[in-house]
Protein backbone atom coordinates (compact mmCIF):
# COMPACT_ATOMS: atom_id res chain seq x y z
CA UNK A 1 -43.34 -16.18 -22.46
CA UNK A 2 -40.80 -18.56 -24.45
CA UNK A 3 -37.36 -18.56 -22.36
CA UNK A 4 -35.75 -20.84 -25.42
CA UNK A 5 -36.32 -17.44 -27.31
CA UNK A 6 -34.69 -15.28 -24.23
CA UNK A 7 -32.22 -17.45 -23.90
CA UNK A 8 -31.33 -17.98 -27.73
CA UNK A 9 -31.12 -13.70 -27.71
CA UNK A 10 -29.30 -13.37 -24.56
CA UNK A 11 -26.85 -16.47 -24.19
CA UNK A 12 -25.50 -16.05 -20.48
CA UNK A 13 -26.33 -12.58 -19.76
CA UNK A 14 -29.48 -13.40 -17.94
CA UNK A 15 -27.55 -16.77 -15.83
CA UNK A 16 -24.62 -13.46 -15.28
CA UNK A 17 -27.52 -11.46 -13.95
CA UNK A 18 -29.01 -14.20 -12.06
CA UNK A 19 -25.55 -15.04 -10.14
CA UNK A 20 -25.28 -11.11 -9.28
CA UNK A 21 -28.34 -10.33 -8.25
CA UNK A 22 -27.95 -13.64 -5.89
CA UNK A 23 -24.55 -12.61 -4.59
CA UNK A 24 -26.10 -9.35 -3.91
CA UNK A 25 -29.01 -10.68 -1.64
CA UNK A 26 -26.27 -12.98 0.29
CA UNK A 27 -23.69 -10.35 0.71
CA UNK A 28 -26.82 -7.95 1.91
CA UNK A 29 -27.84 -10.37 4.03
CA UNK A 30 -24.94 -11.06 5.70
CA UNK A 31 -24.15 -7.26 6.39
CA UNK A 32 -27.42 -6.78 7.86
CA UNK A 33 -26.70 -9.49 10.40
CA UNK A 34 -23.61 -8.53 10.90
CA UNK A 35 -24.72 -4.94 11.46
CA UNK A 36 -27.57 -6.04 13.71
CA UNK A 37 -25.18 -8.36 16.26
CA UNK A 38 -23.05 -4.80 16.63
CA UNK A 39 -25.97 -3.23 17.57
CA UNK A 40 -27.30 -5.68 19.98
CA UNK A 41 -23.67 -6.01 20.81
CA UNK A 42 -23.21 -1.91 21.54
CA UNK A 43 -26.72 -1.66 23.45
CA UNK A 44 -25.51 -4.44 25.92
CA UNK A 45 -21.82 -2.61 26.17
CA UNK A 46 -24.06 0.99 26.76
CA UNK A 47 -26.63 -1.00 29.83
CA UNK A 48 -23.79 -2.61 31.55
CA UNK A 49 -21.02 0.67 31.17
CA UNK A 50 -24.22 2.53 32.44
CA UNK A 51 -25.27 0.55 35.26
CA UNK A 52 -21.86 0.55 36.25
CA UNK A 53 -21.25 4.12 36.64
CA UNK A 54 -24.45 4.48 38.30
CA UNK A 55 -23.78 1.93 41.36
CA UNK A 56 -20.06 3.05 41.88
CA UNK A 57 -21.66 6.90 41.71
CA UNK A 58 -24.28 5.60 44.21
CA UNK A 59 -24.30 6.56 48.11
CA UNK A 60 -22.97 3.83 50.08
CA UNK A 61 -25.20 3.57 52.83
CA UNK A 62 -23.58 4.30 56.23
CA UNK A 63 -22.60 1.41 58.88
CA UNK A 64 -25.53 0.79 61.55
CA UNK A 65 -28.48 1.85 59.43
């Protein structure tokens, strides 16, 4: 296929669709990491907040035994 040909048809509308479809991938990118931190980030939060409640709801065992 002869770009020279593309490109003499479509003078910066492919380089324009290039440059989106690139800021597209970044900005996805980005979100997904973003997105997955908060995740890991909540989990964590949820185990610790959990484990919590569970050893102050615990039995404290009695003096002597």
């Amino acid at each position: 296929m002869d770009f020279r040909a593309l490109a003499a048809i479509d003078k910066g509308g492919l380089v324009m669709f290039s440059l989106v479809c690139l800021t597209l991938l970044i900005v996805l990118r980005l979100v997904i990491d973003v997105a997955a931190k908060l995740i890991f980030f909540l989990v964590i939060v949820v185990r610790a907040s959990a484990a919590t409640i569970t050893w102050h709801d615990a039995p404290r065992p009695r003096a002597g035994q």
